[in-house]
Protein backbone atom coordinates (compact mmCIF):
# COMPACT_ATOMS: atom_id res chain seq x y z
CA UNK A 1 107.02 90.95 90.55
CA UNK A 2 109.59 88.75 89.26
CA UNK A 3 113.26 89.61 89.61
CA UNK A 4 116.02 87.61 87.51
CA UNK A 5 118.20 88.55 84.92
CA UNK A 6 117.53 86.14 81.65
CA UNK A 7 119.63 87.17 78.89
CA UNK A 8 118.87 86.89 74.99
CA UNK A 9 119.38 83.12 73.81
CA UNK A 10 122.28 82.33 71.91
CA UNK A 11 122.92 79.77 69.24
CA UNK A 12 125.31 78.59 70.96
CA UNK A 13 123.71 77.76 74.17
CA UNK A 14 120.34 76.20 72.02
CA UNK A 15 123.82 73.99 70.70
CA UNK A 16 124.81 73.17 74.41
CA UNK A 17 121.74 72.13 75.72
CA UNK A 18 121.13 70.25 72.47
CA UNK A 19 124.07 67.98 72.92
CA UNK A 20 123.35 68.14 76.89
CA UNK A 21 119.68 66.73 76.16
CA UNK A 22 119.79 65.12 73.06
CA UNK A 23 116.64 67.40 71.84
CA UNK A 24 116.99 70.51 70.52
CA UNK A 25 114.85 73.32 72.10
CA UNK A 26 114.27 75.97 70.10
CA UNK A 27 112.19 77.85 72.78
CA UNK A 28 115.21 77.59 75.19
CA UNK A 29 115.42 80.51 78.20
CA UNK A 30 118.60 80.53 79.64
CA UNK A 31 118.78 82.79 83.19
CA UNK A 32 120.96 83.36 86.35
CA UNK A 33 120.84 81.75 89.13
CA UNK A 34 119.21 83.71 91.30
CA UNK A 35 115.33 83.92 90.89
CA UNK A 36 112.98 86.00 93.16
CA UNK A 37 108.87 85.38 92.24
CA UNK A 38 106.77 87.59 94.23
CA UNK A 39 102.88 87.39 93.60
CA UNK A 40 99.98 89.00 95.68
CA UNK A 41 98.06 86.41 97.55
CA UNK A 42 94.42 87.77 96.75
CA UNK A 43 92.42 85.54 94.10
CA UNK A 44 88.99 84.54 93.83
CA UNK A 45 89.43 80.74 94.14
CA UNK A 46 91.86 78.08 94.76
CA UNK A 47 95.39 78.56 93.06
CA UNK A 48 98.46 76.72 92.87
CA UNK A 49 101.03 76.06 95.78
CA UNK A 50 103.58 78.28 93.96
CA UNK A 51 104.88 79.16 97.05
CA UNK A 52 106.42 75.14 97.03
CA UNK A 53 108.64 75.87 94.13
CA UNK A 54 110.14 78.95 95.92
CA UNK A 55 107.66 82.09 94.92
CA UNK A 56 106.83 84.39 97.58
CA UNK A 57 103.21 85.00 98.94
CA UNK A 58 102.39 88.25 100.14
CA UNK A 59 99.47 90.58 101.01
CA UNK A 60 101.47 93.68 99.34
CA UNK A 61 103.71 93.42 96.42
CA UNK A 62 104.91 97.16 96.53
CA UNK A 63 107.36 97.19 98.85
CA UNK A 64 109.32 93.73 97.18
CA UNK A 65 108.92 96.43 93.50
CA UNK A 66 110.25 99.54 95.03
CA UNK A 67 113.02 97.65 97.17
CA UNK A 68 114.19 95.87 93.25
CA UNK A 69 113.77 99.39 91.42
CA UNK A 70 116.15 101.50 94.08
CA UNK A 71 118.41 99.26 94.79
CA UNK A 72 119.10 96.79 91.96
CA UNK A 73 117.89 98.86 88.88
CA UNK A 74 119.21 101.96 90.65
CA UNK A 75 122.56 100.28 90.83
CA UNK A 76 122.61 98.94 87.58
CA UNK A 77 122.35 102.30 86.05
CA UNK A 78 124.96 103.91 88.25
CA UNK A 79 127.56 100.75 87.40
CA UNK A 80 126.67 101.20 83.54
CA UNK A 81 127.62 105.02 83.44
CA UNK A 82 130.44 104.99 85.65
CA UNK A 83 131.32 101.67 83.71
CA UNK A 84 131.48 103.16 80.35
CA UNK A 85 133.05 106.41 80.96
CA UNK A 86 135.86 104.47 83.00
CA UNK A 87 136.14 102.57 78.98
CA UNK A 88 134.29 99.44 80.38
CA UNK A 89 131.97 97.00 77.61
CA UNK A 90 130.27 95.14 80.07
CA UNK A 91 128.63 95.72 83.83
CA UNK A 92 130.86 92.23 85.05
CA UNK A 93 133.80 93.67 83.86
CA UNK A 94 132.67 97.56 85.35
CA UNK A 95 131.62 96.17 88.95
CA UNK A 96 134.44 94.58 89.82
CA UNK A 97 136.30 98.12 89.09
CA UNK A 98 137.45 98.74 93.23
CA UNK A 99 136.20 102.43 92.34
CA UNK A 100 132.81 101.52 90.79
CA UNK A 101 132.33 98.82 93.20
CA UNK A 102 132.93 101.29 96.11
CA UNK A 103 130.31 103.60 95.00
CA UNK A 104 127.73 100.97 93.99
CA UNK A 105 128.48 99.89 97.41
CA UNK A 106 128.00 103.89 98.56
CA UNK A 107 124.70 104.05 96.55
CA UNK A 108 122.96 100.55 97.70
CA UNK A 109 123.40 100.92 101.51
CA UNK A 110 123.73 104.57 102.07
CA UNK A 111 121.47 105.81 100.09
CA UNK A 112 118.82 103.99 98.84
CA UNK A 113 118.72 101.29 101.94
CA UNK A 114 117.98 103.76 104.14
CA UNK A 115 114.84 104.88 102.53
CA UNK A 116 113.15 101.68 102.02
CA UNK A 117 111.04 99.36 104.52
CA UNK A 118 111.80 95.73 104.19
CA UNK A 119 109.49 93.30 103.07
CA UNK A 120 108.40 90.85 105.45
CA UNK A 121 111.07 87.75 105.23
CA UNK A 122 113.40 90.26 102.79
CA UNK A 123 116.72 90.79 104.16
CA UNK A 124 117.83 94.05 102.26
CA UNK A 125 121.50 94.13 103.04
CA UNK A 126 121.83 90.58 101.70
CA UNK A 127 119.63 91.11 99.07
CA UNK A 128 121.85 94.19 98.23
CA UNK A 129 125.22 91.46 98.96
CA UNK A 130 123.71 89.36 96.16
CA UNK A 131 123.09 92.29 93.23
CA UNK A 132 127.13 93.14 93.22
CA UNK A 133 127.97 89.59 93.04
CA UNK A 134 124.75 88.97 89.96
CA UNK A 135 126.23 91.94 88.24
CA UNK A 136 129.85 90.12 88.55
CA UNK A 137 128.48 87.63 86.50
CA UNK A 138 130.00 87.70 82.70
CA UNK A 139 127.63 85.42 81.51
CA UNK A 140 124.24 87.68 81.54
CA UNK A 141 125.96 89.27 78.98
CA UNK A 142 124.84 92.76 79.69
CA UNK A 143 126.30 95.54 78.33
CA UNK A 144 127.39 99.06 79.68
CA UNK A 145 125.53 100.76 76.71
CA UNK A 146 122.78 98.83 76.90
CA UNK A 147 121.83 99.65 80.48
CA UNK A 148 122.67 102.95 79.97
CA UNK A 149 119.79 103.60 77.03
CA UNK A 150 117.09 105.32 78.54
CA UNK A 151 118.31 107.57 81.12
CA UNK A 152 115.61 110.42 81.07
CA UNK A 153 112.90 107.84 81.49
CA UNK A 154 114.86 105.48 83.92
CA UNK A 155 116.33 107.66 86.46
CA UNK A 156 113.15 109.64 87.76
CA UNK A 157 112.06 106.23 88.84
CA UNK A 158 114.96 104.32 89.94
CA UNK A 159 117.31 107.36 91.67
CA UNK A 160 114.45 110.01 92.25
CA UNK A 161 112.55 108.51 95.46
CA UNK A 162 116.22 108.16 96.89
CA UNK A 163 116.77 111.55 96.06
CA UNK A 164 113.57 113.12 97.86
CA UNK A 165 113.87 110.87 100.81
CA UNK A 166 117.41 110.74 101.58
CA UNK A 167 117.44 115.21 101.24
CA UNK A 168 113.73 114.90 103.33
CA UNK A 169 115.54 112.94 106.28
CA UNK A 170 118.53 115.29 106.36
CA UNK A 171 120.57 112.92 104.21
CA UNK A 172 122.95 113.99 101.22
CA UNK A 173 122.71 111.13 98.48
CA UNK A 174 126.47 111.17 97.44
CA UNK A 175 126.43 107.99 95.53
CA UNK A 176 123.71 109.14 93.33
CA UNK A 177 125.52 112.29 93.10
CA UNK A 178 127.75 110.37 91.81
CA UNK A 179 125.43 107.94 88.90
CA UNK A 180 123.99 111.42 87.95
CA UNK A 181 127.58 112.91 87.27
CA UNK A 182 128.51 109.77 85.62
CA UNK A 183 125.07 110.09 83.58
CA UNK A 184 125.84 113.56 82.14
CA UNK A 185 129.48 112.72 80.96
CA UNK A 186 128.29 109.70 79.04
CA UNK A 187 125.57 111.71 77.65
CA UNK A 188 128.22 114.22 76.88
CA UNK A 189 130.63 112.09 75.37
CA UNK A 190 128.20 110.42 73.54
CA UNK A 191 126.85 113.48 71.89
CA UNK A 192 130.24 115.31 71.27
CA UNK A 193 131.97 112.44 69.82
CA UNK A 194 128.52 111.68 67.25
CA UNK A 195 127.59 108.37 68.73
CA UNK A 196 124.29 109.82 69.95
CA UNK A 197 121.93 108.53 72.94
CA UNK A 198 119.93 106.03 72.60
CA UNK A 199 116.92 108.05 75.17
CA UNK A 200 113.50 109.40 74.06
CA UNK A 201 114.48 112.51 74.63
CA UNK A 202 117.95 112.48 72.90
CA UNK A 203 116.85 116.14 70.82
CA UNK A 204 116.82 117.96 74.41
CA UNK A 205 119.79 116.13 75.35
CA UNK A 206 121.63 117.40 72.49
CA UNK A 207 120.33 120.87 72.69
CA UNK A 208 120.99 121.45 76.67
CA UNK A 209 124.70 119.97 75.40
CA UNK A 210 124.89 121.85 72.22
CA UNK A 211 123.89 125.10 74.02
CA UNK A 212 126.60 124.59 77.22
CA UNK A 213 128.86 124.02 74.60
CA UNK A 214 131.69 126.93 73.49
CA UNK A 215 134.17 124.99 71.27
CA UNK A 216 137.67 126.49 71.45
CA UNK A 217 137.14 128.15 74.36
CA UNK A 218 139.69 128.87 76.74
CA UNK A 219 138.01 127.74 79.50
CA UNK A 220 138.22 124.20 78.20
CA UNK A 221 134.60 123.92 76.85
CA UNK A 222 134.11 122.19 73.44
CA UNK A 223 136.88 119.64 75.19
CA UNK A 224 135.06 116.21 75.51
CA UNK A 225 137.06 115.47 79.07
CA UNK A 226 137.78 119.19 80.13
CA UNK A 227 136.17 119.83 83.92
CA UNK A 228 135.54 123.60 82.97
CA UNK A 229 133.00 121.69 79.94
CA UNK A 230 132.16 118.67 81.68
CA UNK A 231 130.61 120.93 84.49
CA UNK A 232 128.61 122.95 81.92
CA UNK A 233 127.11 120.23 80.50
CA UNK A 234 126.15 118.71 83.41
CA UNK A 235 124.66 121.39 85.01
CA UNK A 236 122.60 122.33 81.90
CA UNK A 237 121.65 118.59 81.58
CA UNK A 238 120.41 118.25 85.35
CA UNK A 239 117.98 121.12 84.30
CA UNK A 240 116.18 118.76 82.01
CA UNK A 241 112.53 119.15 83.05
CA UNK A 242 111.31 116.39 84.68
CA UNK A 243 114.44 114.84 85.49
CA UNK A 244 114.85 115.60 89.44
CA UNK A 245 111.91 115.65 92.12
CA UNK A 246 110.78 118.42 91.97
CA UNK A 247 111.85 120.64 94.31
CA UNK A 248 115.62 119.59 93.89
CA UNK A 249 117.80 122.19 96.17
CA UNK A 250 120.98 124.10 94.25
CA UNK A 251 122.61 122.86 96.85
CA UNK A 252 122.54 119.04 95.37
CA UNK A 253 123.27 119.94 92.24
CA UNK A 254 126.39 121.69 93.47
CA UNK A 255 127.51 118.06 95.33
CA UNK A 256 126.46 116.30 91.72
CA UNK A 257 129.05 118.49 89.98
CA UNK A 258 131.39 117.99 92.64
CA UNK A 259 131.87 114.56 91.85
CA UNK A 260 132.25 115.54 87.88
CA UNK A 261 136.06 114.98 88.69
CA UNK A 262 135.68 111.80 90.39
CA UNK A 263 133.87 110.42 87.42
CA UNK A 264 136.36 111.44 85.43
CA UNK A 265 139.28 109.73 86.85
């Protein structure tokens, strides 16, 4: 498992490193800082001594993958929704929002922590210390849009285990209520406004919107930042097959919609 954020290559930097090196590298990878290498120790012969140039060893490399997916994937996503609803281009500029940056904050250690069993010489609180200041960083270069492709396929995986084990151990997951309310008013936006998702499953998308949807309404639906609408749609959206665990109570739904107006500022 290998955890580090390594942007596209520009011209530019190839330019930099040029003049830094006096040889031009074409083949130039340019990443952050932070690097975390985590390979299985089980081979059938001598290897190298990666562990010398920082990698980690270890009998098990599940629990290093499911601590990245929940809780810097997981907050990724809920910094690139809330990010670009709140008008944001880019997760730097989105995380240091006090508001975002509260709930990421909400999400990483009362949520998803909690349901996760650190890895031997893994300190998950500091781990979770360093994602909010790696997102902070404007040079990765990532954008709010760009993080937020994907949702259907990305969300079962990186907020769903939180989900199921935070409601199994008596737990209400309010900052993921809060991703999956951000979530449903991008998608909404997106769709009423024509800019479309960029998700597998955009067709359903639209339909579950198109379908919630009652333009002039006096109730406010057919109004891209009306509540009355922006509850519809999420609530048709959150019934997306496959989308929850299974076995999802009403009851979480009802706190995901309750944070609809929290999303929307």
């Amino acid at each position: 498992m290998v955890d580090r954020i390594v942007p596209a290559t520009t011209p530019e930097q190839r330019d930099e490193v040029g003049r830094l090196l006096g040889v031009r590298d074409e083949g130039l990878v340019v990443g952050e800082p932070f690097a975390q290498w985590v390979i299985e120790d089980r081979f059938a012969g001598p290897r190298p001594a990666w562990e010398a140039a920082g990698a980690t060893l270890t009998k098990d490399v599940a629990p290093f993958e499911q601590a990245k997916l929940r809780l810097l994937n997981g907050t990724h996503s809920l910094v690139a929704y809330a990010g670009w609803v709140a008008g944001y281009a880019t997760i730097a500029e989105a995380v240091t929002d006090p508001e975002i940056a509260e709930r990421a904050r909400q999400y990483l250690f009362e949520d998803a922590l909690p349901t996760l069993t650190a890895p031997d010489g893994l300190d998950l609180h500091r781990y979770g210390e360093q994602i909010l200041a790696r997102f902070a960083n404007p040079h990765t270069g990532h954008t709010t849009t760009q993080v937020a492709m994907d949702g259907t396929q990305k969300i079962p995986f990186r907020w769903g285990g939180v989900v199921a084990d935070a409601l199994a151990a008596g737990r209400e997951p309010q900052g993921v209520a809060f991703g999956l309310a951000a979530w449903a008013e991008f998608v909404r936006r997106r769709l009423l406004t024509g800019e479309g998702v960029d998700d597998p499953r955009a067709g359903e998308l639209a339909a579950l919107v198109s379908d919630a949807e009652v333009p002039g309404g006096s109730d406010g639906l057919g109004d891209v930042a009306g509540l009355a609408g922006a509850e519809e749609d999420l609530r048709a959206l959150l019934g997306l097959p496959g989308l929850l665990p299974e076995g999802t109570p009403e009851s979480f739904v009802d706190l995901v919609a309750g944070e609809i107006e929290s999303v929307l500022g």
